[in-house]
PDB file of N, CA and C in Angstrom:
ATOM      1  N   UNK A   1     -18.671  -7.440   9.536  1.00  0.00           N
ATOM      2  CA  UNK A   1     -18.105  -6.352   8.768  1.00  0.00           C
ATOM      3  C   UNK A   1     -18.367  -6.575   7.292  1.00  0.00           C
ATOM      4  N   UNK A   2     -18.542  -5.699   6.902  1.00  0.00           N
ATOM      5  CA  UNK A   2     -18.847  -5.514   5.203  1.00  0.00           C
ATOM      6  C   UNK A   2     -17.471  -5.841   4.360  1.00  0.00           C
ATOM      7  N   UNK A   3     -17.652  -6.313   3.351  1.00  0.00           N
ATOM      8  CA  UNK A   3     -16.514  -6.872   2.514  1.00  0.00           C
ATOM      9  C   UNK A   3     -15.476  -5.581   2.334  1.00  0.00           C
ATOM     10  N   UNK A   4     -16.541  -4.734   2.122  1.00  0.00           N
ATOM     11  CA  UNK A   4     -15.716  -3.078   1.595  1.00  0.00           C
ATOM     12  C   UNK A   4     -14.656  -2.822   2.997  1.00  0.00           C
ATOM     13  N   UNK A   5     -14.933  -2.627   3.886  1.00  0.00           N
ATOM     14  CA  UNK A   5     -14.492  -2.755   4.984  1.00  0.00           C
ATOM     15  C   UNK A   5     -12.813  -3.356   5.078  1.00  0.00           C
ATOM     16  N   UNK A   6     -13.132  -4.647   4.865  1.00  0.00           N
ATOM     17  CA  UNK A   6     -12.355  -5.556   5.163  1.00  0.00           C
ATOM     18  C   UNK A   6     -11.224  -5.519   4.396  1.00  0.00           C
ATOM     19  N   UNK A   7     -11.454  -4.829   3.095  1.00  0.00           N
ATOM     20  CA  UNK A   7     -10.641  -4.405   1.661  1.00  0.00           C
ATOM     21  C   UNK A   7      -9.823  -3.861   2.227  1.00  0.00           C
ATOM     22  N   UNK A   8     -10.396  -2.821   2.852  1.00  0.00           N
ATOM     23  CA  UNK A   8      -9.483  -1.436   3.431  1.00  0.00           C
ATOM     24  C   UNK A   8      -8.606  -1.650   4.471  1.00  0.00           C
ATOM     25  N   UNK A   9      -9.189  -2.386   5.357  1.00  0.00           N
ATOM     26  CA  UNK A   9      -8.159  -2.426   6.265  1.00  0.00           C
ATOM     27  C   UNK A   9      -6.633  -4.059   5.891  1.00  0.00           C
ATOM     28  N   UNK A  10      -7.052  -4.374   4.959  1.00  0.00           N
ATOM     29  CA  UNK A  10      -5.987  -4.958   4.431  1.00  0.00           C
ATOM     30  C   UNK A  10      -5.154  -4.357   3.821  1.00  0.00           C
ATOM     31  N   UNK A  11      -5.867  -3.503   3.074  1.00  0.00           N
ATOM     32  CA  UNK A  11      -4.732  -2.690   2.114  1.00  0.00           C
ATOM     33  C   UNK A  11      -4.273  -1.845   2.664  1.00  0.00           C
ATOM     34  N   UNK A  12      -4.575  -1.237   3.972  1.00  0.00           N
ATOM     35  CA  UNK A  12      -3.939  -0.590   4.815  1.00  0.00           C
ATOM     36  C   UNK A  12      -2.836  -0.588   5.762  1.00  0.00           C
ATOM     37  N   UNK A  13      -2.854  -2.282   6.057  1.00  0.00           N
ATOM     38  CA  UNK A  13      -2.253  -2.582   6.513  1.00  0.00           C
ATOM     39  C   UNK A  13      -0.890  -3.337   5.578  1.00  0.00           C
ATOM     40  N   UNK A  14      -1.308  -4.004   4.591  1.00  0.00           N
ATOM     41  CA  UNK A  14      -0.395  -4.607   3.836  1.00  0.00           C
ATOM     42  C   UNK A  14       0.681  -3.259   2.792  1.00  0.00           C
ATOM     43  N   UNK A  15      -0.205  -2.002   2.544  1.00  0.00           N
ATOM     44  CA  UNK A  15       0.496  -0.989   2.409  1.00  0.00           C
ATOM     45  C   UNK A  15       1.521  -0.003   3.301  1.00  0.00           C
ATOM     46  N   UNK A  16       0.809  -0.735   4.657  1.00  0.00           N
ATOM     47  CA  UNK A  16       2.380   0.104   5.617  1.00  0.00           C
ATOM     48  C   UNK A  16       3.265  -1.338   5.406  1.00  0.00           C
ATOM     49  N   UNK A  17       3.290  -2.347   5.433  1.00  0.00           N
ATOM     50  CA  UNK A  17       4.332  -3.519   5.256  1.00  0.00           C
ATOM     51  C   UNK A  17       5.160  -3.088   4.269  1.00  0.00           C
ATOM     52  N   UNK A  18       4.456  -2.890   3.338  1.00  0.00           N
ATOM     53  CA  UNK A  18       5.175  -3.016   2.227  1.00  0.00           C
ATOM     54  C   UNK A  18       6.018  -1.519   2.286  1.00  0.00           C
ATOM     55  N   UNK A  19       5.938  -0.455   2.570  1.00  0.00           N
ATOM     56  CA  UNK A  19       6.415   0.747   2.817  1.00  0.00           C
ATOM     57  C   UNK A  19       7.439   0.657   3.946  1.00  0.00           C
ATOM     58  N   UNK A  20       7.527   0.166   5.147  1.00  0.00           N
ATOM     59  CA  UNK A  20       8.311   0.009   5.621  1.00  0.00           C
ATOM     60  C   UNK A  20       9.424  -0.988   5.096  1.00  0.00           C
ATOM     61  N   UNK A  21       9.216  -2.329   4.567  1.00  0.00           N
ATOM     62  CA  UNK A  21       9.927  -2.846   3.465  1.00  0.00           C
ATOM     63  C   UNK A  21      10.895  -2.607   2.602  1.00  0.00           C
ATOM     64  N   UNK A  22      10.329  -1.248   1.915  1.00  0.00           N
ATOM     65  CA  UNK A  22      10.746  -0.408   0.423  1.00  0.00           C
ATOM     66  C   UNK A  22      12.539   0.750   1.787  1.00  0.00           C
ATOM     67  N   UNK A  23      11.512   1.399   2.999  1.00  0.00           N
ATOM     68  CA  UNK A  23      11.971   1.586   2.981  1.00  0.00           C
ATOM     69  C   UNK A  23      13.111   0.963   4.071  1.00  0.00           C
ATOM     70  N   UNK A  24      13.076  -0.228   4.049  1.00  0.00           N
ATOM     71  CA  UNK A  24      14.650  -0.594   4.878  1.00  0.00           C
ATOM     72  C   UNK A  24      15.056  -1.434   3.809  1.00  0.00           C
ATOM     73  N   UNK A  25      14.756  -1.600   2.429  1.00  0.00           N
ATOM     74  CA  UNK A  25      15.423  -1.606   1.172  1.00  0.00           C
ATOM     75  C   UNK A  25      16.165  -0.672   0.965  1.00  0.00           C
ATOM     76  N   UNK A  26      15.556   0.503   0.856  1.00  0.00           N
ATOM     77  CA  UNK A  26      16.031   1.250  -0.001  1.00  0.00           C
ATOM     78  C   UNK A  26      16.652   3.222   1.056  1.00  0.00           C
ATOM     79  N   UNK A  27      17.713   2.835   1.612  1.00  0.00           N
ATOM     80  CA  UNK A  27      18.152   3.950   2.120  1.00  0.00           C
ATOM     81  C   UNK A  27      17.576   5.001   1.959  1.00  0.00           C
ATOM     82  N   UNK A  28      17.942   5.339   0.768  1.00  0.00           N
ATOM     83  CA  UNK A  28      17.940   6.643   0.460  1.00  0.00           C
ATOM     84  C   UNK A  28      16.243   7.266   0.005  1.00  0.00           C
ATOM     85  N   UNK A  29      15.428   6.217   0.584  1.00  0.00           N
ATOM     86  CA  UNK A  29      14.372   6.544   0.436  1.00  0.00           C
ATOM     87  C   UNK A  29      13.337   6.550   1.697  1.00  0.00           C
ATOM     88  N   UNK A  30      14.440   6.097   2.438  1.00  0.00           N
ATOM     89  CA  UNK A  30      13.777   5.682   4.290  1.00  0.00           C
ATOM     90  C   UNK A  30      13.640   7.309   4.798  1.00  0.00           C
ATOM     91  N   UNK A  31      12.230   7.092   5.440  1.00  0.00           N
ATOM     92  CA  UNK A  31      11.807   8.182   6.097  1.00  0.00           C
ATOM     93  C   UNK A  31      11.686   8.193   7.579  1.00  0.00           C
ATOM     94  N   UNK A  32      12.559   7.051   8.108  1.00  0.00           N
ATOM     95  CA  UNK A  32      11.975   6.417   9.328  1.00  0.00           C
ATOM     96  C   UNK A  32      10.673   5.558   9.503  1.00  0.00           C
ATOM     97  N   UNK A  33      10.380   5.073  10.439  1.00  0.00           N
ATOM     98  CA  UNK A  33       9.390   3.862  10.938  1.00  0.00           C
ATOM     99  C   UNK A  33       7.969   4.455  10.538  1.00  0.00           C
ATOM    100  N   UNK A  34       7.895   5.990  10.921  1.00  0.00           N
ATOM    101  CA  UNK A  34       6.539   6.501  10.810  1.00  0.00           C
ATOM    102  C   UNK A  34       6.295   7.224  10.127  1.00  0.00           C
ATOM    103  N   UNK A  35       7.199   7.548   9.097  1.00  0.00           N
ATOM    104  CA  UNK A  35       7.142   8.058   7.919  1.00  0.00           C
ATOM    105  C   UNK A  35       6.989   6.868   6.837  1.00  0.00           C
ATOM    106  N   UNK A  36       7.403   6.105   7.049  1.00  0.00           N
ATOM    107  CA  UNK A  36       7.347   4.641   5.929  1.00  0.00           C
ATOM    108  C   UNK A  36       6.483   4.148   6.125  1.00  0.00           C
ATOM    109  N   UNK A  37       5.613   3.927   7.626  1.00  0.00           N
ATOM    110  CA  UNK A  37       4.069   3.153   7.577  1.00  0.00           C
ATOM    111  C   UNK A  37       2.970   4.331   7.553  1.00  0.00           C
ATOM    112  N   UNK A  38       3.384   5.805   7.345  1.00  0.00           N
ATOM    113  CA  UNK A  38       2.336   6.577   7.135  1.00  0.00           C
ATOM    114  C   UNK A  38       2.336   6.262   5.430  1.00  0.00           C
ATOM    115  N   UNK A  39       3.108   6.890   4.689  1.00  0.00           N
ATOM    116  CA  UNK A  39       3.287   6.831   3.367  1.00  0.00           C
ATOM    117  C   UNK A  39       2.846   5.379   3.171  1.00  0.00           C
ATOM    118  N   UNK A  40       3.554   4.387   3.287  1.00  0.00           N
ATOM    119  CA  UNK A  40       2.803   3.269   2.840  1.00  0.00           C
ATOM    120  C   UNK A  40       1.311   3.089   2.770  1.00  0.00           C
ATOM    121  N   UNK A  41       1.174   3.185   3.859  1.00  0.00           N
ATOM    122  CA  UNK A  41      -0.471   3.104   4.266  1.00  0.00           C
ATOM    123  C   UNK A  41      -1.156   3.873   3.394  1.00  0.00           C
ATOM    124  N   UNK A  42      -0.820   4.815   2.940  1.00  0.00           N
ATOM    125  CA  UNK A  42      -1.861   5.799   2.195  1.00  0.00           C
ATOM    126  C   UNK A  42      -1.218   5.292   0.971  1.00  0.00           C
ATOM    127  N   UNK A  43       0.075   4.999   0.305  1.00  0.00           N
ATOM    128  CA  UNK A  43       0.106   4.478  -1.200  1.00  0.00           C
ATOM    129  C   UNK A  43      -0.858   2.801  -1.003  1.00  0.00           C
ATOM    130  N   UNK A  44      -0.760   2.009   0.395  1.00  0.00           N
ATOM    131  CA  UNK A  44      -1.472   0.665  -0.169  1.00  0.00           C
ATOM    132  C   UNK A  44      -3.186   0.885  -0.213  1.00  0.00           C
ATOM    133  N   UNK A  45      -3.820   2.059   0.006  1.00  0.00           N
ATOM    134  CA  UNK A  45      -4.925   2.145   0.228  1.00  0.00           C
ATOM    135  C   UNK A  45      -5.353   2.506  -1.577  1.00  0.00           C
ATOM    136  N   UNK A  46      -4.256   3.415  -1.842  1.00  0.00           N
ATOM    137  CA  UNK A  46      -4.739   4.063  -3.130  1.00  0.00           C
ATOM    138  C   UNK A  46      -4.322   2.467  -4.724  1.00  0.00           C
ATOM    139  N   UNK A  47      -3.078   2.074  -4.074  1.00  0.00           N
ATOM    140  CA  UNK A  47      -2.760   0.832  -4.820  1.00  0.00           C
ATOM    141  C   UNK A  47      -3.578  -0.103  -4.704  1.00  0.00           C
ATOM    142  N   UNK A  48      -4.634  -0.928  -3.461  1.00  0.00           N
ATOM    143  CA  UNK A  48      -5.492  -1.418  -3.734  1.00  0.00           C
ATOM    144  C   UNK A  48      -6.638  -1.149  -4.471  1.00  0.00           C
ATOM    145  N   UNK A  49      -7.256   0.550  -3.984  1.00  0.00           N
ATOM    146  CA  UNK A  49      -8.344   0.869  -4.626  1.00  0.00           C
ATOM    147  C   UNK A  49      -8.350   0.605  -6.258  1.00  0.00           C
ATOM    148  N   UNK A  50      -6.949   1.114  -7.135  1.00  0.00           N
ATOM    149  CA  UNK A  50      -6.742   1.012  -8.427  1.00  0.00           C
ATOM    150  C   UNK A  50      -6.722  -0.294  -8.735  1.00  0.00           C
ATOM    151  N   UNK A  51      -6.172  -1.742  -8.348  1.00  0.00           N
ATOM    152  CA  UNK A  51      -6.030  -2.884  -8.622  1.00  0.00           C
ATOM    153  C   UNK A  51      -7.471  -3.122  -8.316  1.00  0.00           C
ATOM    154  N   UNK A  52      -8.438  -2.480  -7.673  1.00  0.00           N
ATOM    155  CA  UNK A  52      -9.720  -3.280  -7.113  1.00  0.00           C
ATOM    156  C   UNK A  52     -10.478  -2.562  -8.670  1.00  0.00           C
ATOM    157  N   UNK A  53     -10.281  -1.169  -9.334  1.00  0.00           N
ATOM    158  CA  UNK A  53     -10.864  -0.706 -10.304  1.00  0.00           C
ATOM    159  C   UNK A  53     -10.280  -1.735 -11.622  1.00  0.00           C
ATOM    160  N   UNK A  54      -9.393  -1.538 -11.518  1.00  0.00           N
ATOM    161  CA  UNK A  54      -8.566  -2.484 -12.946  1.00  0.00           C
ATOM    162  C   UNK A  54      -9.150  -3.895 -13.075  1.00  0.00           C
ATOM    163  N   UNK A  55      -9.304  -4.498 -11.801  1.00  0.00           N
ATOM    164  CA  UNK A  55      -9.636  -5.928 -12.081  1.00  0.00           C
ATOM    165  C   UNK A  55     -10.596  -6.066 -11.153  1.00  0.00           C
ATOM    166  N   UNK A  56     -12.212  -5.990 -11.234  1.00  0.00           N
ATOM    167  CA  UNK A  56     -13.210  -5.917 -10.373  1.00  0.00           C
ATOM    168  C   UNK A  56     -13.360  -7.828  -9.518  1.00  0.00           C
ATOM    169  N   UNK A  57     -12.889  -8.502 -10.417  1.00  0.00           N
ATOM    170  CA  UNK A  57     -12.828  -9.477  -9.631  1.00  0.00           C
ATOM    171  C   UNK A  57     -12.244  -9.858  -8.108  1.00  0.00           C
ATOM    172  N   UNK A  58     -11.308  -8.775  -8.121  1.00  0.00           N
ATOM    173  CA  UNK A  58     -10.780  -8.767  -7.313  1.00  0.00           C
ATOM    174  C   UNK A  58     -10.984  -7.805  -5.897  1.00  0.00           C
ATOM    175  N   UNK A  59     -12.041  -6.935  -6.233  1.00  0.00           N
ATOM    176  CA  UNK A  59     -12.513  -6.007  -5.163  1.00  0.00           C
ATOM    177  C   UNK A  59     -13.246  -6.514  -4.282  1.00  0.00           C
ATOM    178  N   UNK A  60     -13.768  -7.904  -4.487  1.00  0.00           N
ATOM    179  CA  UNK A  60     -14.485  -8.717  -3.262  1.00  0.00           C
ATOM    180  C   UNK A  60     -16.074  -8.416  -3.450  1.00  0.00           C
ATOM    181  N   UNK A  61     -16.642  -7.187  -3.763  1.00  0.00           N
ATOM    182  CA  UNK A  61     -17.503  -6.814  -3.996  1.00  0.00           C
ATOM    183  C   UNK A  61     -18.900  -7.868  -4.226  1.00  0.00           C
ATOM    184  N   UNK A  62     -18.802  -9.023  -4.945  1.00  0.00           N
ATOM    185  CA  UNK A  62     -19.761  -9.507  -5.624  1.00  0.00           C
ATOM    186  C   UNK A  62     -20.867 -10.506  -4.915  1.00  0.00           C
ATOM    187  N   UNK A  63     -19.804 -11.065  -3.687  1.00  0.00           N
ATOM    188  CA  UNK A  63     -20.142 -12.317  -2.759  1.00  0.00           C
ATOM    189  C   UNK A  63     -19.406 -12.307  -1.334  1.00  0.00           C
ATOM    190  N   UNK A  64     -18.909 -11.271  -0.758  1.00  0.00           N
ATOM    191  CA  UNK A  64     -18.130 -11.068   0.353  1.00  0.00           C
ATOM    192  C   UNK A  64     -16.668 -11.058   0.144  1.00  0.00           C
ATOM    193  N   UNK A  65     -15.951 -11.933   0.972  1.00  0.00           N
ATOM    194  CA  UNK A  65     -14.418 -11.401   0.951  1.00  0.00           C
ATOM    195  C   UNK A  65     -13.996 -13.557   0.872  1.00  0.00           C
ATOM    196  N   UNK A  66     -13.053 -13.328  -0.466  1.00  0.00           N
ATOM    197  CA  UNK A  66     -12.614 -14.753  -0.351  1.00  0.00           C
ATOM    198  C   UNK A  66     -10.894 -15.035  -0.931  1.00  0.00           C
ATOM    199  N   UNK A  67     -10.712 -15.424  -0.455  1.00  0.00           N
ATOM    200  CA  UNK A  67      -9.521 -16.094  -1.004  1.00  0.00           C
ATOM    201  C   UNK A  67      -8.496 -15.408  -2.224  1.00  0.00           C
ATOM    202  N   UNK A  68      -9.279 -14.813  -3.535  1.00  0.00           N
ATOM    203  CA  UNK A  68      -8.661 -13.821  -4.252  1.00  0.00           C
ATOM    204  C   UNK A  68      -8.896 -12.595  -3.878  1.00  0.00           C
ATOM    205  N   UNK A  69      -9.618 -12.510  -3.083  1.00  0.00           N
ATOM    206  CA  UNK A  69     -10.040 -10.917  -3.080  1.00  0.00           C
ATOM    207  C   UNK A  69      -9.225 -10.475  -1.880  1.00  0.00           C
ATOM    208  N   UNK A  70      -8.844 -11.226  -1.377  1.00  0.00           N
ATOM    209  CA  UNK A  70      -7.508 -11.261  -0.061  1.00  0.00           C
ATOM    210  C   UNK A  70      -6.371 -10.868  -0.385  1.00  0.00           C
ATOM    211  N   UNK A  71      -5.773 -12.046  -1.646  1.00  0.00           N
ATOM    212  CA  UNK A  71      -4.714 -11.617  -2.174  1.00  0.00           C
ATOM    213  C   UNK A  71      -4.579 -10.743  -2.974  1.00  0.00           C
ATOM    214  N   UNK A  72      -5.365 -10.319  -4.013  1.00  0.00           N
ATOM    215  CA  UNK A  72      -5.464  -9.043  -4.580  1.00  0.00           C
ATOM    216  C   UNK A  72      -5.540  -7.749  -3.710  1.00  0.00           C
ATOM    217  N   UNK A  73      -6.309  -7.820  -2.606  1.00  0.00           N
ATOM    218  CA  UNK A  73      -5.935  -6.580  -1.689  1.00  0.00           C
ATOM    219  C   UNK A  73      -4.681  -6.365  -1.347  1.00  0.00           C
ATOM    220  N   UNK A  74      -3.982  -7.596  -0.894  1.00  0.00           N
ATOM    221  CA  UNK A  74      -2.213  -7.720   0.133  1.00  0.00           C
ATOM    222  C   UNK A  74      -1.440  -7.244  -1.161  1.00  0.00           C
ATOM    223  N   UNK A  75      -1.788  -7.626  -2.510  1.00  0.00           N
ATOM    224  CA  UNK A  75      -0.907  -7.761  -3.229  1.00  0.00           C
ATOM    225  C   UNK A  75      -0.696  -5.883  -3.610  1.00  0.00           C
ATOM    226  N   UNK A  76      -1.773  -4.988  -4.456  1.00  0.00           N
ATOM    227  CA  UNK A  76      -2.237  -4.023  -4.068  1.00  0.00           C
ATOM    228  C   UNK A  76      -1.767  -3.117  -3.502  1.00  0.00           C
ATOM    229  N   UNK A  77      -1.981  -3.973  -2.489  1.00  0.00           N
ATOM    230  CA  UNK A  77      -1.897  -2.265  -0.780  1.00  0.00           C
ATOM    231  C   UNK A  77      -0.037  -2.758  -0.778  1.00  0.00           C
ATOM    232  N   UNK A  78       0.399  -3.513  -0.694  1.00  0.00           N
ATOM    233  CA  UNK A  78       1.441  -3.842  -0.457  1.00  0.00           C
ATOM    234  C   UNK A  78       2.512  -3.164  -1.645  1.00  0.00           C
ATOM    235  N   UNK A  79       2.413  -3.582  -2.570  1.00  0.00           N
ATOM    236  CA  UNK A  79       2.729  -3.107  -3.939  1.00  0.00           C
ATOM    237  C   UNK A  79       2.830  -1.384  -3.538  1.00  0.00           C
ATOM    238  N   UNK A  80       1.560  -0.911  -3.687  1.00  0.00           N
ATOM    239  CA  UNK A  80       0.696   0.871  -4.010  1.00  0.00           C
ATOM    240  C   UNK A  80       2.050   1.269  -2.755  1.00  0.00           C
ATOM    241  N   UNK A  81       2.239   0.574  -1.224  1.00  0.00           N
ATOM    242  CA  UNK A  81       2.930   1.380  -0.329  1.00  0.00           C
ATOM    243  C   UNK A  81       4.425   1.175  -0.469  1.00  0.00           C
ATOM    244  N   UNK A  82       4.807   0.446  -1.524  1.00  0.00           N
ATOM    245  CA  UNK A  82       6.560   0.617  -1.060  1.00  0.00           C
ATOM    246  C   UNK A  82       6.754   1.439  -2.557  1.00  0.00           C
ATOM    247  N   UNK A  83       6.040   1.569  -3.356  1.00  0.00           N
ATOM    248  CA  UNK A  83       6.012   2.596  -4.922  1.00  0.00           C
ATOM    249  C   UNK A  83       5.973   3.861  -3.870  1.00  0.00           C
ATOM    250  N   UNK A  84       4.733   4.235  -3.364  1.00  0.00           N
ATOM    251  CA  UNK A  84       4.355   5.322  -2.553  1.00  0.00           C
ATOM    252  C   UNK A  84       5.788   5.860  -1.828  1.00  0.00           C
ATOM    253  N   UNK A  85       6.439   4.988  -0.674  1.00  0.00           N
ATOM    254  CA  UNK A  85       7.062   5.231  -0.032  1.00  0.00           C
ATOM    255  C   UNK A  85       8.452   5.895  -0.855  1.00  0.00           C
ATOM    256  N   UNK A  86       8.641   5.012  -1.802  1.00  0.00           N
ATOM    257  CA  UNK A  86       9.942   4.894  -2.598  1.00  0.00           C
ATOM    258  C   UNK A  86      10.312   6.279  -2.823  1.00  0.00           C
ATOM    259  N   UNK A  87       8.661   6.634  -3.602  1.00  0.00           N
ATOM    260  CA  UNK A  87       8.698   8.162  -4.546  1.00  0.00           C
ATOM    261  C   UNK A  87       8.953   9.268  -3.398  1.00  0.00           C
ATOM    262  N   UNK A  88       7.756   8.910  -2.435  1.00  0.00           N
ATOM    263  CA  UNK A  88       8.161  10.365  -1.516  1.00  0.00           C
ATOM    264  C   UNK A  88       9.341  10.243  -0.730  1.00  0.00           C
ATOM    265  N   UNK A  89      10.052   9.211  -0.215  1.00  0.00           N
ATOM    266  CA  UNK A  89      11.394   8.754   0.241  1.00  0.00           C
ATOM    267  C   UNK A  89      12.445  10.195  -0.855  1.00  0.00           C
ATOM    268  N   UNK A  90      12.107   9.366  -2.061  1.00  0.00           N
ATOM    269  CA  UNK A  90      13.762   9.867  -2.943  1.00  0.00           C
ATOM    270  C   UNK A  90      13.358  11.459  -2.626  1.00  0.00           C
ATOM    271  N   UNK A  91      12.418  11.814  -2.741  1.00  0.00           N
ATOM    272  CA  UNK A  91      11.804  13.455  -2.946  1.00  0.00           C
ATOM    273  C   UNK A  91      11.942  14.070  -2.080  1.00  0.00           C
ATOM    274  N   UNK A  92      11.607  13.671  -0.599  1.00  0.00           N
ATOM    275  CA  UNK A  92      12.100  14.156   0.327  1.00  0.00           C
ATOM    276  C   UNK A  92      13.690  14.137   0.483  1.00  0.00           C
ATOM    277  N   UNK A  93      14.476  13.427   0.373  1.00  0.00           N
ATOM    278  CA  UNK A  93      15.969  12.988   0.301  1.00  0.00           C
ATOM    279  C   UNK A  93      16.605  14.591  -0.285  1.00  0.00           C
ATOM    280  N   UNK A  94      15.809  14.452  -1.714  1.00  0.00           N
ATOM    281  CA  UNK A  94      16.626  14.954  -3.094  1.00  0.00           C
ATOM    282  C   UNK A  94      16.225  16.489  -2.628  1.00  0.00           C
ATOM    283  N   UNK A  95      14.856  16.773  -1.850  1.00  0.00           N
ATOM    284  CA  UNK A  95      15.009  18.099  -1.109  1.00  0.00           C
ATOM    285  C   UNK A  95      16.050  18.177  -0.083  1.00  0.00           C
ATOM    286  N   UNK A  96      16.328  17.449   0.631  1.00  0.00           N
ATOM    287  CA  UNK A  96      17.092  17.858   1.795  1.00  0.00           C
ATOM    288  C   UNK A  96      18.286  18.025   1.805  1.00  0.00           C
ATOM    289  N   UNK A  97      18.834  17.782   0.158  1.00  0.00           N
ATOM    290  CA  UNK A  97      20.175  18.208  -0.139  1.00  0.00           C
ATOM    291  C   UNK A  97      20.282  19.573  -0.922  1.00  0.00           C
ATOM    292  N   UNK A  98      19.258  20.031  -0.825  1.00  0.00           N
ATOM    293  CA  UNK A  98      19.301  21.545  -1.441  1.00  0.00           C
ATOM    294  C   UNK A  98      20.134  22.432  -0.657  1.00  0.00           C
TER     295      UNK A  98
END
């Protein structure tokens, strides 16, 4: 598998962690199981991609997939999905009391 590859499905995965995380933190922002690893997943994909633009060292890109470029993805996707989750959590919430 290609390094690019390998990016993605970390940050994909470390972005539903972290989204499900955020939301059995954070009540009032829980969307349930598959609402928190959908949202995650798509904030850790977009949170890695930006941490992989901000700091290219870290996109793996140069020489395959190593050791920082691991943790910069987990850190990333993980991070991007419980922000992700948090925001559409409260938003959905703060609609459903209309």
């Amino acid at each position: 598998m290609s390094a690019t590859i390998i990016n993605l499905i970390i940050q994909i995965i470390s972005g539903a962690i972290g989204g499900n995380a955020a939301g059995s933190r954070l009540e009032k922002a829980s969307m349930g199981t598959v609402g928190n690893t959908i949202a995650g997943a798509v904030g850790g994909l977009g949170g890695g991609q930006l941490l992989g633009a901000l700091v290219p060292a870290l996109a793996g890109s140069a020489g395959g997939v190593d050791l920082a470029s691991i943790a910069g993805q987990l850190v990333g996707g993980g991070v991007g999905g419980a922000i992700v989750t948090a925001i559409v959590g409260m938003i959905l919430n703060a609609m459903s009391k209309r």
